[in-house]
PDB file of N, CA and C in Angstrom:
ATOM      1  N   UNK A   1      35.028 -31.157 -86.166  1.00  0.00           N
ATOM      2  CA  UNK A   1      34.215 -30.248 -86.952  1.00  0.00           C
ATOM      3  C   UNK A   1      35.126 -29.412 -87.852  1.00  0.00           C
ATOM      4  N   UNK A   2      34.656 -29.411 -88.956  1.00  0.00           N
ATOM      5  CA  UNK A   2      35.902 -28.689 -90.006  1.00  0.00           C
ATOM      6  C   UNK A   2      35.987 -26.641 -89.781  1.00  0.00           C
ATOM      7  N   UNK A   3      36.587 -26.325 -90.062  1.00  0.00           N
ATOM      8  CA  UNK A   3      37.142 -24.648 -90.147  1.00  0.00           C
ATOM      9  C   UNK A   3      37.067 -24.350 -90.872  1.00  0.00           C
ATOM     10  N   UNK A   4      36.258 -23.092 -90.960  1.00  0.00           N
ATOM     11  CA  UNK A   4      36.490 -22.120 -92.322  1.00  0.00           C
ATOM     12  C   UNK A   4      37.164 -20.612 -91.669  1.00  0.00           C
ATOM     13  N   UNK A   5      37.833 -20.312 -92.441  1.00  0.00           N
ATOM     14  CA  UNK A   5      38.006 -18.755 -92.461  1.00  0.00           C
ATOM     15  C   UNK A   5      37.910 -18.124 -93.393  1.00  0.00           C
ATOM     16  N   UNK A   6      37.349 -17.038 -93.292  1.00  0.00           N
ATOM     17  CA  UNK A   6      36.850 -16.273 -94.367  1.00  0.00           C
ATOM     18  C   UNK A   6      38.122 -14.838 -94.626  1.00  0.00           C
ATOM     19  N   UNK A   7      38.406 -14.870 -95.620  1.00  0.00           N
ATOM     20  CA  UNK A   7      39.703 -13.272 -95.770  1.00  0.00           C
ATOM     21  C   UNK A   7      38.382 -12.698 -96.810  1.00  0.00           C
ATOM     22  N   UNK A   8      38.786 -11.165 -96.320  1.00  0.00           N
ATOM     23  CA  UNK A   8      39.902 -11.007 -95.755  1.00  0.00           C
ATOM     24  C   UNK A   8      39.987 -10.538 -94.228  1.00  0.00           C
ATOM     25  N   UNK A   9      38.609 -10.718 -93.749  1.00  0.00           N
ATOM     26  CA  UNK A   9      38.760 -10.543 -92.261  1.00  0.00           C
ATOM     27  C   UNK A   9      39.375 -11.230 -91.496  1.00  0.00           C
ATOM     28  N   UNK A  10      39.775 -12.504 -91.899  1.00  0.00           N
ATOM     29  CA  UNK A  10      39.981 -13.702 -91.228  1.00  0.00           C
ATOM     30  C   UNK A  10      39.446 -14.182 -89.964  1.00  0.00           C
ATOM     31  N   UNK A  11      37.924 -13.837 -90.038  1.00  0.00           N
ATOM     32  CA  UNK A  11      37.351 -14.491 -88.801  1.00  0.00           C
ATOM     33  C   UNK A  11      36.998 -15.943 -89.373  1.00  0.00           C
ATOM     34  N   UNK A  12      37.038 -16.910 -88.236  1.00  0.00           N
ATOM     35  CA  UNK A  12      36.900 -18.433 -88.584  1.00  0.00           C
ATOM     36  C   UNK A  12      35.855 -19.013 -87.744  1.00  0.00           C
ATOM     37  N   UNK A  13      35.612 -19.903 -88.025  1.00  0.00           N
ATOM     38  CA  UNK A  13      34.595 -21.174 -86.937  1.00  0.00           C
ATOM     39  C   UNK A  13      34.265 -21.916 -87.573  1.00  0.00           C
ATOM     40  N   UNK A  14      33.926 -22.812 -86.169  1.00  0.00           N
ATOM     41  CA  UNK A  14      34.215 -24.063 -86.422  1.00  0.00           C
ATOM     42  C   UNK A  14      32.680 -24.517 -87.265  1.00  0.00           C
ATOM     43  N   UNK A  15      32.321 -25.379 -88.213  1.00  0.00           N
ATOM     44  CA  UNK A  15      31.005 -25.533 -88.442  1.00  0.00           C
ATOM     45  C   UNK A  15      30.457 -27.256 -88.093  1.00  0.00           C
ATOM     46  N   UNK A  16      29.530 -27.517 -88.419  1.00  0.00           N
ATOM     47  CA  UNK A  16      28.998 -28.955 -88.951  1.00  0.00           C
ATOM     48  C   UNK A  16      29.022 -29.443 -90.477  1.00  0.00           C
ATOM     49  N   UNK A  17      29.115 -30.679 -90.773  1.00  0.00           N
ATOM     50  CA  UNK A  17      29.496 -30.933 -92.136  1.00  0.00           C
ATOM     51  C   UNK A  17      27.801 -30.483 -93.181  1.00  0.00           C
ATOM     52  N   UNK A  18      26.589 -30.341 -92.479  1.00  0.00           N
ATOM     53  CA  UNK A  18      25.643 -30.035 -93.106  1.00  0.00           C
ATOM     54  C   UNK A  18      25.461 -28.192 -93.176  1.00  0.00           C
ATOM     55  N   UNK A  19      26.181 -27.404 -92.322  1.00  0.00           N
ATOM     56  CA  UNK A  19      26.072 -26.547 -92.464  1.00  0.00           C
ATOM     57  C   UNK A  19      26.673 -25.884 -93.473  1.00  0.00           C
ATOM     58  N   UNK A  20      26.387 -24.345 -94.820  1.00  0.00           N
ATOM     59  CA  UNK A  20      27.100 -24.252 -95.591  1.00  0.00           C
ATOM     60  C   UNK A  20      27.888 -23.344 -95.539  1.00  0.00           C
ATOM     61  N   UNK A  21      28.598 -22.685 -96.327  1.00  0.00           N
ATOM     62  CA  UNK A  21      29.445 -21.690 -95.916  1.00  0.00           C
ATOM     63  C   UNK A  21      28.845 -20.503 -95.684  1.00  0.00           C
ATOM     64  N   UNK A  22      27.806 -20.553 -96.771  1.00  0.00           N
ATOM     65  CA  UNK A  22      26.637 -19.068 -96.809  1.00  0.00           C
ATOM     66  C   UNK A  22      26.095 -19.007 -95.127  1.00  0.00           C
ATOM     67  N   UNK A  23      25.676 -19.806 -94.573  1.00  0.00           N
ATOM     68  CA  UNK A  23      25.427 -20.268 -93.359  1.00  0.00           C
ATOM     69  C   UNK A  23      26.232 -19.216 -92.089  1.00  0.00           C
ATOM     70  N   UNK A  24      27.769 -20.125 -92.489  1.00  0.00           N
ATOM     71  CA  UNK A  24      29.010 -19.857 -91.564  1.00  0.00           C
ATOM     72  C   UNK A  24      28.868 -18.927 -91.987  1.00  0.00           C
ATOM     73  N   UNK A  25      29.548 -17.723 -92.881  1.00  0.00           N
ATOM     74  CA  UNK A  25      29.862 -16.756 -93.110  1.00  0.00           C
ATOM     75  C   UNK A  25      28.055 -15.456 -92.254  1.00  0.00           C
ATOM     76  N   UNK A  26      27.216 -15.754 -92.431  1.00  0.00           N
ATOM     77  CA  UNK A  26      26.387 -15.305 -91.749  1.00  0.00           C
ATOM     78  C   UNK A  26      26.479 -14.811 -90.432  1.00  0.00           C
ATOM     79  N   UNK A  27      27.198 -16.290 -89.320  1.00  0.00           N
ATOM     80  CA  UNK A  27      26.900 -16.444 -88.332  1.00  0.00           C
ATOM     81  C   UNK A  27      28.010 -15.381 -87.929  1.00  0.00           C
ATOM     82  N   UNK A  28      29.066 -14.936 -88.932  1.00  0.00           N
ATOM     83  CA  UNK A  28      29.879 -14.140 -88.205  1.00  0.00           C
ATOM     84  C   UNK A  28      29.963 -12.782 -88.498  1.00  0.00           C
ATOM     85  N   UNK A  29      28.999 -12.883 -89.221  1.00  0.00           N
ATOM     86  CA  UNK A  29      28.281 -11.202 -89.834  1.00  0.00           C
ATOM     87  C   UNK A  29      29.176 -11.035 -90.863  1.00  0.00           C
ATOM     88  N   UNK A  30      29.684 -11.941 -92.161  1.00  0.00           N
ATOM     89  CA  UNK A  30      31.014 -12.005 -93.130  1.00  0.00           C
ATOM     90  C   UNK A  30      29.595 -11.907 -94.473  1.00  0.00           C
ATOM     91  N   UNK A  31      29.652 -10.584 -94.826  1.00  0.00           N
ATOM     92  CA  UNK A  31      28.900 -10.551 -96.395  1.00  0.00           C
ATOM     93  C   UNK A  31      29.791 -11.529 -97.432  1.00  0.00           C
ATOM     94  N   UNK A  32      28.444 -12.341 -97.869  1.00  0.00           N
ATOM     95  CA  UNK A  32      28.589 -12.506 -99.179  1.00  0.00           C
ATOM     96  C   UNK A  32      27.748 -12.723-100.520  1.00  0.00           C
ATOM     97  N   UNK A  33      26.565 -11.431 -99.832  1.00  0.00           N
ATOM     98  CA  UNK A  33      26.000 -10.504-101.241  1.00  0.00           C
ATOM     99  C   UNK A  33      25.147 -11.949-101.758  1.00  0.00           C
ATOM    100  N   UNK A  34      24.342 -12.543-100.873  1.00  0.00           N
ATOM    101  CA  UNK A  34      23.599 -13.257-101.421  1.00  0.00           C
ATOM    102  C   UNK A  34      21.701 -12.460-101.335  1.00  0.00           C
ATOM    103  N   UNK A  35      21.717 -12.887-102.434  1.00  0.00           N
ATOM    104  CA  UNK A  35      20.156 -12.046-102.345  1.00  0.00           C
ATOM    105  C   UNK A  35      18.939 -12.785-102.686  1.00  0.00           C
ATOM    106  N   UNK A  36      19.379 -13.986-102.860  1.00  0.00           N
ATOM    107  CA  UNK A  36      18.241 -15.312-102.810  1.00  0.00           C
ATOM    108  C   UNK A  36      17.521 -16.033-101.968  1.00  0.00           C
ATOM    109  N   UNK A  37      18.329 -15.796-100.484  1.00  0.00           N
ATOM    110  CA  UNK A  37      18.031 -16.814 -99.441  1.00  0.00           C
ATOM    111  C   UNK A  37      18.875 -17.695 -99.362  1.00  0.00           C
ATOM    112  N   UNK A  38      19.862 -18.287-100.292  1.00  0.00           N
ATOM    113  CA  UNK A  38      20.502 -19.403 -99.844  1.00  0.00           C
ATOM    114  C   UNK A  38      19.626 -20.222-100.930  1.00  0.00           C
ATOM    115  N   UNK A  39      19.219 -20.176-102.232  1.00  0.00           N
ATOM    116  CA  UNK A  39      18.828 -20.914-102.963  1.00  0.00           C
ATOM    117  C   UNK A  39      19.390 -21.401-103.924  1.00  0.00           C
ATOM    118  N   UNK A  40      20.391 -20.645-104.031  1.00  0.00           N
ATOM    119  CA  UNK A  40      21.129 -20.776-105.719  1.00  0.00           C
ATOM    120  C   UNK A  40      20.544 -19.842-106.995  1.00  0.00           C
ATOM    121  N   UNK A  41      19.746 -19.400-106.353  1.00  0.00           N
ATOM    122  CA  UNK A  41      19.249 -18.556-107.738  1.00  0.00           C
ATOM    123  C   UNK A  41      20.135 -17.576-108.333  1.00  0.00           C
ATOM    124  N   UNK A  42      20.368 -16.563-107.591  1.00  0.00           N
ATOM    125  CA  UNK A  42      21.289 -15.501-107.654  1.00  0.00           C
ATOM    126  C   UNK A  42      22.680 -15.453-107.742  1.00  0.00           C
ATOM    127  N   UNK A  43      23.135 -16.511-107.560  1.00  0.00           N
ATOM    128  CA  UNK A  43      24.516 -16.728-107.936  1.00  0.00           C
ATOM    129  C   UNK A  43      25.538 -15.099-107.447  1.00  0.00           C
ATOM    130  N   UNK A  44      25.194 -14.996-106.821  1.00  0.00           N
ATOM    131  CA  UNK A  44      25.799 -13.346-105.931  1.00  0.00           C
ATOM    132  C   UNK A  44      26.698 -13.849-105.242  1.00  0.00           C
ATOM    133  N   UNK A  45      26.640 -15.302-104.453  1.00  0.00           N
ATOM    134  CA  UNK A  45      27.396 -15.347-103.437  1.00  0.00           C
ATOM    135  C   UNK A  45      28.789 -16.205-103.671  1.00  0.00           C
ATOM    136  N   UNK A  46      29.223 -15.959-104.405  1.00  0.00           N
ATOM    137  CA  UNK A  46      30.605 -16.447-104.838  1.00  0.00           C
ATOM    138  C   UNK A  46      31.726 -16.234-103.859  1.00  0.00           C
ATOM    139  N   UNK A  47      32.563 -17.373-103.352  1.00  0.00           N
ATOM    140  CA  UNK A  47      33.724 -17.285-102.615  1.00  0.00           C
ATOM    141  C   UNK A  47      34.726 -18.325-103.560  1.00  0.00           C
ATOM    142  N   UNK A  48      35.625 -17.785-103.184  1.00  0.00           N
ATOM    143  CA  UNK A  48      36.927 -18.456-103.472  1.00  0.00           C
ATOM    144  C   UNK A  48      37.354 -19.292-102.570  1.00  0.00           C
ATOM    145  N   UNK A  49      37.592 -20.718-103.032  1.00  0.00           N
ATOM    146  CA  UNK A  49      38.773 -21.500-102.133  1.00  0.00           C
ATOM    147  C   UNK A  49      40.325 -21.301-102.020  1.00  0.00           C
ATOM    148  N   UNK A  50      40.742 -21.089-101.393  1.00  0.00           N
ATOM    149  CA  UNK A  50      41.811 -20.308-100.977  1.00  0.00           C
ATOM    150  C   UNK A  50      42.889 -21.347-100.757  1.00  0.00           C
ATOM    151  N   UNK A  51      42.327 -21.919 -99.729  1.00  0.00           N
ATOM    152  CA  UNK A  51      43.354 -23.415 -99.309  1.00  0.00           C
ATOM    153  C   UNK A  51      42.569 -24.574 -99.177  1.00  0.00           C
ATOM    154  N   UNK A  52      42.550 -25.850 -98.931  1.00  0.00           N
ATOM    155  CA  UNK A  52      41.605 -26.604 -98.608  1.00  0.00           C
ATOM    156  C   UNK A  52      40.231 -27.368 -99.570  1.00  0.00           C
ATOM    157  N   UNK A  53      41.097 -27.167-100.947  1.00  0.00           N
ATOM    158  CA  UNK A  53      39.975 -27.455-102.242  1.00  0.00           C
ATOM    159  C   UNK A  53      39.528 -28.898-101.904  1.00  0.00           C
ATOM    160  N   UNK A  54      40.633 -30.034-101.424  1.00  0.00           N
ATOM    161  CA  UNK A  54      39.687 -31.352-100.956  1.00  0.00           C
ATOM    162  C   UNK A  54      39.379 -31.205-100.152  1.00  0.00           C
ATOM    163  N   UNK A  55      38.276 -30.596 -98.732  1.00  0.00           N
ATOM    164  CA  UNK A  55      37.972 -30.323 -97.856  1.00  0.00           C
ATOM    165  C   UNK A  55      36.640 -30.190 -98.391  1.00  0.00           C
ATOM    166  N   UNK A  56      36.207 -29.255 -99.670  1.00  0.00           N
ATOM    167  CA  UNK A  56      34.747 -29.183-100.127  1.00  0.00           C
ATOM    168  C   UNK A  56      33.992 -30.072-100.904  1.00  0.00           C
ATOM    169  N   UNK A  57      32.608 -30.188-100.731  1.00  0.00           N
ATOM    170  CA  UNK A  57      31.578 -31.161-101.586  1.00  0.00           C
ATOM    171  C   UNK A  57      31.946 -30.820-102.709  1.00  0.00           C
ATOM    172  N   UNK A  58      31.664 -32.194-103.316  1.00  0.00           N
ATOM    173  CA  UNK A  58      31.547 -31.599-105.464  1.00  0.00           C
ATOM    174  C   UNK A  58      30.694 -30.533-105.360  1.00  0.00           C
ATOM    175  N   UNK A  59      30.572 -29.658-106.595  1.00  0.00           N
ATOM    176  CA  UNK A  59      29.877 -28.439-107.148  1.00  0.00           C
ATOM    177  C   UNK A  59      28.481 -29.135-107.567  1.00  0.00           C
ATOM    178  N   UNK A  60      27.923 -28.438-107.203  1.00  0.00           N
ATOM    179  CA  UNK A  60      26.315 -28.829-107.172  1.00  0.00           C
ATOM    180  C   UNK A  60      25.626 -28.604-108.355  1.00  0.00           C
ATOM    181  N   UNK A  61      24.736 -29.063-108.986  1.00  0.00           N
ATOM    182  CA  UNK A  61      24.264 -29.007-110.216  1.00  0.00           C
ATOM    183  C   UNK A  61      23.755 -27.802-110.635  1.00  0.00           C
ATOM    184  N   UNK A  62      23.830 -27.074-109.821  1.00  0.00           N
ATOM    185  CA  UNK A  62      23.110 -25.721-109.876  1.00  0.00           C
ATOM    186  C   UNK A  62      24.897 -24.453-109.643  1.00  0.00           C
ATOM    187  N   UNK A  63      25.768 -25.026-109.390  1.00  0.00           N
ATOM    188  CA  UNK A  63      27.207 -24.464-109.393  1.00  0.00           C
ATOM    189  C   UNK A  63      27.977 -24.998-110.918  1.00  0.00           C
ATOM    190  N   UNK A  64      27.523 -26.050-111.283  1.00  0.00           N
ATOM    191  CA  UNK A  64      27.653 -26.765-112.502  1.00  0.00           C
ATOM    192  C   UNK A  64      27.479 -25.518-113.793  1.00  0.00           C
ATOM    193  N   UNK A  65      26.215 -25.147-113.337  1.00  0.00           N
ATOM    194  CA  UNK A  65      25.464 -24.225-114.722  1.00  0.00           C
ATOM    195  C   UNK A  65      25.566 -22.693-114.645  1.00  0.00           C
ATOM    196  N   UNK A  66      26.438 -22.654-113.635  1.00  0.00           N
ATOM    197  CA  UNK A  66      27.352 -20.971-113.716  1.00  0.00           C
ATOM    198  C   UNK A  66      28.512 -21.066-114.363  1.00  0.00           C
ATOM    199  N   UNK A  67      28.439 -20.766-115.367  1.00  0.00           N
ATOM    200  CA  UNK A  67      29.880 -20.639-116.312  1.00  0.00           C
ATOM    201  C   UNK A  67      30.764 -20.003-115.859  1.00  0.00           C
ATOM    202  N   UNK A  68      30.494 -18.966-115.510  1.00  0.00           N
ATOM    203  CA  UNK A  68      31.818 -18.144-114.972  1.00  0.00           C
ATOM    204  C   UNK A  68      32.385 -18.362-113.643  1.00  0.00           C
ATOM    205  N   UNK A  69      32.172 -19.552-113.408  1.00  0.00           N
ATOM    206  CA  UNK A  69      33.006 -19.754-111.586  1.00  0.00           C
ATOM    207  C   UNK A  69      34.383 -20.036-112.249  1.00  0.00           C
ATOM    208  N   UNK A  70      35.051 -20.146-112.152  1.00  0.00           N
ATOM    209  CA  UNK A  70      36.678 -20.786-111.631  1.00  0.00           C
ATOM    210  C   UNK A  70      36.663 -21.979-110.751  1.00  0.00           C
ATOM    211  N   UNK A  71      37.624 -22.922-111.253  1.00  0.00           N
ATOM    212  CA  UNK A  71      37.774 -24.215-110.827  1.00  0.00           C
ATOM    213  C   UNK A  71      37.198 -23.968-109.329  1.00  0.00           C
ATOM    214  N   UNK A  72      38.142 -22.958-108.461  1.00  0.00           N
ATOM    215  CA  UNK A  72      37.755 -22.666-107.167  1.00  0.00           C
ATOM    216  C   UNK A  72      37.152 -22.023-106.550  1.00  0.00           C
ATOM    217  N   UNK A  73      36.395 -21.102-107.466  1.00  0.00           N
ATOM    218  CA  UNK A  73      34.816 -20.741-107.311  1.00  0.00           C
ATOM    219  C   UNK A  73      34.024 -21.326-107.038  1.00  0.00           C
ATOM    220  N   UNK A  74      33.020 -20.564-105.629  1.00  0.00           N
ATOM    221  CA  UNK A  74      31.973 -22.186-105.410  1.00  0.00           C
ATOM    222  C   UNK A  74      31.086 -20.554-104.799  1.00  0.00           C
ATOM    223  N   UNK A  75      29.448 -20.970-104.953  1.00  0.00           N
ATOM    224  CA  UNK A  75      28.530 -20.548-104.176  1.00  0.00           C
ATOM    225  C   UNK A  75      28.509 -20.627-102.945  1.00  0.00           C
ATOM    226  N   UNK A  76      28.454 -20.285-102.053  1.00  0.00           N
ATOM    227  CA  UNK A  76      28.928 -20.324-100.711  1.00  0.00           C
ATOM    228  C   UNK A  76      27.092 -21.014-100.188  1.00  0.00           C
ATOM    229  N   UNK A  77      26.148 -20.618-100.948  1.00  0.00           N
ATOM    230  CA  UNK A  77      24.932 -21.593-100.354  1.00  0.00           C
ATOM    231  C   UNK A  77      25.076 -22.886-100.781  1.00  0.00           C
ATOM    232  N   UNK A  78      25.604 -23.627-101.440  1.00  0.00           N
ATOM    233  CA  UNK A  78      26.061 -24.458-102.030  1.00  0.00           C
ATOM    234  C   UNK A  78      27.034 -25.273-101.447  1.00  0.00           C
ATOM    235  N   UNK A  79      27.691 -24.662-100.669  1.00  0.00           N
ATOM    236  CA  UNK A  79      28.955 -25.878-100.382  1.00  0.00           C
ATOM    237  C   UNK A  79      28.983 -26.066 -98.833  1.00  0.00           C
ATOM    238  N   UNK A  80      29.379 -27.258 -98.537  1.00  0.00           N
ATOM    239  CA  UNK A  80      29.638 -27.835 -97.536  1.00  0.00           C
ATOM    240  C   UNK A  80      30.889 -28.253 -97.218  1.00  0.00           C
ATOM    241  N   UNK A  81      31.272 -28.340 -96.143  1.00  0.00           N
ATOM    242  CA  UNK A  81      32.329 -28.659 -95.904  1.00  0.00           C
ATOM    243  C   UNK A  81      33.185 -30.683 -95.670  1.00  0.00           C
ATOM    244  N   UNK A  82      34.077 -30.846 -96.053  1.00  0.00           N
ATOM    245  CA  UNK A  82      34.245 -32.100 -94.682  1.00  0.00           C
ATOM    246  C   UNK A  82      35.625 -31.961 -94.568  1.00  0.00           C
ATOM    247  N   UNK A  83      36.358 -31.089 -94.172  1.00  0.00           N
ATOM    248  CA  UNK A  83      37.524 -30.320 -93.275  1.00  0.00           C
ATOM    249  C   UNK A  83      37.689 -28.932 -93.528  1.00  0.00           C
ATOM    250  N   UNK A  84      38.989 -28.372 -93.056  1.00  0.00           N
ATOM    251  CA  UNK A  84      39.334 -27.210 -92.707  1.00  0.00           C
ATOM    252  C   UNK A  84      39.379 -26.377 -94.324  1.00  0.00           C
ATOM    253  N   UNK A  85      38.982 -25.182 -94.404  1.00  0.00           N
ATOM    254  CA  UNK A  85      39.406 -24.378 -95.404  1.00  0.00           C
ATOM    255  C   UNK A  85      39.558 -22.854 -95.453  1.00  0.00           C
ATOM    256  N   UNK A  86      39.965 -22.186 -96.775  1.00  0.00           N
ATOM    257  CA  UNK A  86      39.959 -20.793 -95.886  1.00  0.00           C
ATOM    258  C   UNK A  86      39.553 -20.367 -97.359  1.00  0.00           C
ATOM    259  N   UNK A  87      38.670 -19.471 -97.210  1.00  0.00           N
ATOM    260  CA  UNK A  87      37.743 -18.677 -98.642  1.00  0.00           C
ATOM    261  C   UNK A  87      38.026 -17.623 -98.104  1.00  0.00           C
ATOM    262  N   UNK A  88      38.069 -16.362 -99.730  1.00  0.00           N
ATOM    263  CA  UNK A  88      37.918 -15.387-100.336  1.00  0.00           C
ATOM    264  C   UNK A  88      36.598 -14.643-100.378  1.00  0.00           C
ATOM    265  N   UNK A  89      36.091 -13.993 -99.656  1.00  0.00           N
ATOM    266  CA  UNK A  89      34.555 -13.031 -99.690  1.00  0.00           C
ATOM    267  C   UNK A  89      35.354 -12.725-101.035  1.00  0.00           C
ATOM    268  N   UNK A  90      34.202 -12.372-101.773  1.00  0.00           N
ATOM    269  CA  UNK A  90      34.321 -11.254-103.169  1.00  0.00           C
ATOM    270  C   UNK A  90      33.500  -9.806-102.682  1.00  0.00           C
TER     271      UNK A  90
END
């Protein structure tokens, strides 16, 4: 099961490859200022990939049409994992 850790608290766990980060970061009480539900609408929940950029799904068509992410900017409802990584809360 792949790892995330989130900085700058650096709490981690372990997830499932369908679960997303918005998800993980939840389960460990780690804000990340999403105010949609986990839809993509709001684009609030921006994390940084830190380490581990081949570890995440392509950017989703709806991460596609936010201009202002950074290569390693990703929506955290949005991404999935398939190994270890370590993201940036904003």
């Amino acid at each position: 099961m792949p790892k995330v850790t989130f900085l700058p608290s650096g709490q981690s766990i372990e997830i499932d490859e369908e679960t997303t980060l918005r998800e993980a970061a939840h389960l460990l009480n780690v804000s990340v200022h999403d105010r949609c539900g986990g839809m993509g609408a709001c684009c609030n929940c921006i994390v940084t990939i830190q380490e581990g950029q081949e570890n995440v799904c392509p950017k989703s068509v709806v991460e596609e049409a936010v201009f202002y992410l950074s290569p390693n900017d990703r929506l955290s409802c949005q991404c999935r994992l398939t190994g270890d990584v370590v993201v940036k809360t904003i």
